[in-house]
Protein backbone atom coordinates (compact mmCIF):
# COMPACT_ATOMS: atom_id res chain seq x y z
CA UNK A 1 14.10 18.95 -6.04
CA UNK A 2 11.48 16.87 -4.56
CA UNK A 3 8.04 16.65 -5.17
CA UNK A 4 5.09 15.65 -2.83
CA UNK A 5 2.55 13.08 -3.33
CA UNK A 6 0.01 15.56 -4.28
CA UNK A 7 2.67 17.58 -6.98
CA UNK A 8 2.69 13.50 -8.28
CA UNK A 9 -0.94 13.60 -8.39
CA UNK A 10 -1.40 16.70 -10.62
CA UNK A 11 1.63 15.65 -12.68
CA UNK A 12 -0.28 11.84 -13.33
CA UNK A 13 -2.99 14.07 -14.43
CA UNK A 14 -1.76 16.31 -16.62
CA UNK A 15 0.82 13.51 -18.18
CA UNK A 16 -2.38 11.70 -18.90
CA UNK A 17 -4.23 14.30 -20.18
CA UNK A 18 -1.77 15.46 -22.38
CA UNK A 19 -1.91 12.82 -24.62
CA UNK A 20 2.02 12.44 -23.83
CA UNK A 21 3.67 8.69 -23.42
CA UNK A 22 6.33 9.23 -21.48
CA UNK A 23 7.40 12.04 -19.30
CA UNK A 24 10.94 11.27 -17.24
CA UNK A 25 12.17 14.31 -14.31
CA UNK A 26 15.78 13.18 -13.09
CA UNK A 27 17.61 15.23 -10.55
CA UNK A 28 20.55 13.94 -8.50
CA UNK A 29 18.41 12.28 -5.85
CA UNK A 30 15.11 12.00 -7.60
CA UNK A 31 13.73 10.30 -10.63
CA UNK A 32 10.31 10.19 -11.64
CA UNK A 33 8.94 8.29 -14.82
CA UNK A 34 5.40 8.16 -16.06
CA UNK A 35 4.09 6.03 -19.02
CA UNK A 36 0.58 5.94 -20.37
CA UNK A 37 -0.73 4.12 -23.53
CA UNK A 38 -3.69 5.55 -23.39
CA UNK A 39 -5.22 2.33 -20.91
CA UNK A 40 -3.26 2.16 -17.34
CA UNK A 41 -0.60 4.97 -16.45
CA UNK A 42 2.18 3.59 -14.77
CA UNK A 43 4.35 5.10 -12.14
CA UNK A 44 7.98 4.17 -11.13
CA UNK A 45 9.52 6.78 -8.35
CA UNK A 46 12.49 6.20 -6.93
CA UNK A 47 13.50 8.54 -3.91
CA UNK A 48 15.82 8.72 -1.57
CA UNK A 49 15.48 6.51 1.51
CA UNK A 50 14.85 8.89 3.68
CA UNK A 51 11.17 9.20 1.79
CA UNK A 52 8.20 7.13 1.22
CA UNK A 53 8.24 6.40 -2.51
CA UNK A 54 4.71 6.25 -3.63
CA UNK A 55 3.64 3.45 -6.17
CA UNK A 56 1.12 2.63 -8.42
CA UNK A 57 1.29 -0.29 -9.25
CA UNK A 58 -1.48 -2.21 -12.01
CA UNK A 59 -1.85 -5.87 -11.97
CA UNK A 60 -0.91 -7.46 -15.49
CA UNK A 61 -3.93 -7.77 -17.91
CA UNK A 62 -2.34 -10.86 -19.09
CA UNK A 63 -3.01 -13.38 -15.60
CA UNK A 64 -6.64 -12.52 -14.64
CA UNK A 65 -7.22 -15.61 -12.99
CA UNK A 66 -3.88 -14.84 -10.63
CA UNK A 67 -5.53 -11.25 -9.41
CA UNK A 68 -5.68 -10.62 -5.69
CA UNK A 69 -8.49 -12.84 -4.10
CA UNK A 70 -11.40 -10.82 -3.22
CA UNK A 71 -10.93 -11.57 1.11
CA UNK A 72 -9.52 -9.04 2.51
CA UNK A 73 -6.18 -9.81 4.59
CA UNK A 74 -5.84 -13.69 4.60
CA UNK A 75 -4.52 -14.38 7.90
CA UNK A 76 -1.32 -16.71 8.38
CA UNK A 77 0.77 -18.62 10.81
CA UNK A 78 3.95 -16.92 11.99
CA UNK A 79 6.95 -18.72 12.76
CA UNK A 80 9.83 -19.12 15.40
CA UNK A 81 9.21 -17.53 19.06
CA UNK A 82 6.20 -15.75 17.26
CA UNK A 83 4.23 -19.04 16.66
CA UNK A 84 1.16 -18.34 18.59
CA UNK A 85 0.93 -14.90 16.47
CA UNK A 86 -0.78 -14.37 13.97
CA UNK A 87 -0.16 -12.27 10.79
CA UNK A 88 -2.18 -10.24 8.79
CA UNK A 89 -1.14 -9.89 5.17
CA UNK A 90 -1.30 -7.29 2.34
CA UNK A 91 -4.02 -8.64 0.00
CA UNK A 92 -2.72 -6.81 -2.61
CA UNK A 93 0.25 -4.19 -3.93
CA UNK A 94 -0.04 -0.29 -2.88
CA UNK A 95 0.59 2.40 -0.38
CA UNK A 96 -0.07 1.51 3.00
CA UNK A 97 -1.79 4.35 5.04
CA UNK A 98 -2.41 3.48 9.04
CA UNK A 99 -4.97 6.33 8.89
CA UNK A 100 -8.01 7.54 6.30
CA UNK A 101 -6.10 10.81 5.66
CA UNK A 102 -3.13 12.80 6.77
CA UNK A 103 -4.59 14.51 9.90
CA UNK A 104 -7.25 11.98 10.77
CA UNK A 105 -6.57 9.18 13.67
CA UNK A 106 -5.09 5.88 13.17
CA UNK A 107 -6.88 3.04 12.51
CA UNK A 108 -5.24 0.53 14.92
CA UNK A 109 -1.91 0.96 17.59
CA UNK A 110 -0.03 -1.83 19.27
CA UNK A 111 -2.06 -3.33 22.31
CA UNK A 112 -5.88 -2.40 20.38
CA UNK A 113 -7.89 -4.79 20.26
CA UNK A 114 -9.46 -6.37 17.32
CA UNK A 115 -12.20 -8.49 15.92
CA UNK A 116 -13.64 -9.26 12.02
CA UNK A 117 -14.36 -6.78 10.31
CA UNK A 118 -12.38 -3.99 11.91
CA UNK A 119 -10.65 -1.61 9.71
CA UNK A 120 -6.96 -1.73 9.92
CA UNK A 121 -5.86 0.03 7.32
CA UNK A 122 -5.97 1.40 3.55
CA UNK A 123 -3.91 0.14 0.84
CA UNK A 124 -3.67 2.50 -2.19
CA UNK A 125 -3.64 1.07 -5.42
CA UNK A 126 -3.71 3.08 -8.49
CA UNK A 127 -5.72 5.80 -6.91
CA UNK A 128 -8.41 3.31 -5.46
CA UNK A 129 -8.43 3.16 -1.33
CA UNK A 130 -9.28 0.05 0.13
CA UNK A 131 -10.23 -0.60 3.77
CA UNK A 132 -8.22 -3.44 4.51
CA UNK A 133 -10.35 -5.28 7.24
CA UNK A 134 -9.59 -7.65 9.94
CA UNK A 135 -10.38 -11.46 9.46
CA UNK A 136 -9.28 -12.57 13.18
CA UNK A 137 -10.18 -11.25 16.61
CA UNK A 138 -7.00 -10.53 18.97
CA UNK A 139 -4.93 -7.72 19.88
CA UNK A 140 -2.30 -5.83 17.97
CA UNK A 141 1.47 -7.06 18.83
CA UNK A 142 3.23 -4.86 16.05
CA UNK A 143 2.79 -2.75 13.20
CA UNK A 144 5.50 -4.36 10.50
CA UNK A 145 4.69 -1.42 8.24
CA UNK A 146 5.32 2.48 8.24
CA UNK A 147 2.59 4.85 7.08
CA UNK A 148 2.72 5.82 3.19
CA UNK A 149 5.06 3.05 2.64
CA UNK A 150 4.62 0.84 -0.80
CA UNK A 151 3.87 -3.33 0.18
CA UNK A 152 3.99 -5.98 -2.06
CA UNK A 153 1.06 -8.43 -2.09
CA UNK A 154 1.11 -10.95 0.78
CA UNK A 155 3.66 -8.98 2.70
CA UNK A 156 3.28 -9.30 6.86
CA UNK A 157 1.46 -6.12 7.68
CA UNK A 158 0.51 -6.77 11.40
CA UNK A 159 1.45 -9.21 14.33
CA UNK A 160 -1.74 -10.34 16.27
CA UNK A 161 -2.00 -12.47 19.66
CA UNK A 162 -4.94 -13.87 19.27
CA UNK A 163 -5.68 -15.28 22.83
């Protein structure tokens, strides 16, 4: 068995609605848990490799002041034979989409050009999509990230020459 993101979607939903804590689906190469207490629902997939394993992820109510900043995609120096490059980094934790839906253009390729406040991308966090915008002017090097894939705050998302 496996299910789509959407079959996740309407199974969020209905957990949720339900009034239900904890639902858990477990076949031999998926495993699906959902928790609610009535605030945040939590997801934890874990899928086979071969898949994108959508997370939602919900920052801790216990470190406010540690939240993600409120700039979008602080850039960085890279380092080694990349040192002129510059990366872009995920402000936050989510689902990285290169495009605003699944039959819809990409945002940016390898060789585009870009300048502030160019959408690169969406990050998905707990059902929220945010337009991840660029802070530097350049052009694209690489794309460090595959669509739908989950990233961890201040992971390298894109390589930028910015000359």
């Amino acid at each position: 068995m496996s299910m789509d993101i959407k079959q996740i979607q309407d199974l969020i939903k209905f957990v949720s609605k339900s009034g239900v804590n904890e639902v858990s689906i477990e076949e031999k190469d998926f495993k699906i848990t959902i928790k609610t207490n009535q605030e945040p629902t939590y997801v934890t997939a874990t899928l086979p490799a071969a898949m994108p394993a959508p997370v939602a992820a919900a920052p801790t109510a216990a470190a406010p002041e540690k939240a993600a900043p409120t700039t979008p995609a602080a850039p960085a120096s890279a380092s080694g034979n990349d040192a002129n490059l510059i990366t872009i980094k995920s402000p936050m934790i989510g689902t990285f989409y290169r495009s605003p839906g699944p039959d819809k253009a990409v945002f940016v390729n390898v060789g585009d050009e870009i300048a502030p406040g160019k959408v690169l991308c969406i990050i998905e966090a707990m059902k929220l999509f945010n337009e991840i915008e660029s802070e530097v002017s350049g052009k694209i090097v690489k794309i460090l990230v595959n669509d739908a894939q989950p990233v961890e705050y201040d992971q390298p998302l894109f390589l930028v020459d910015p000359s």
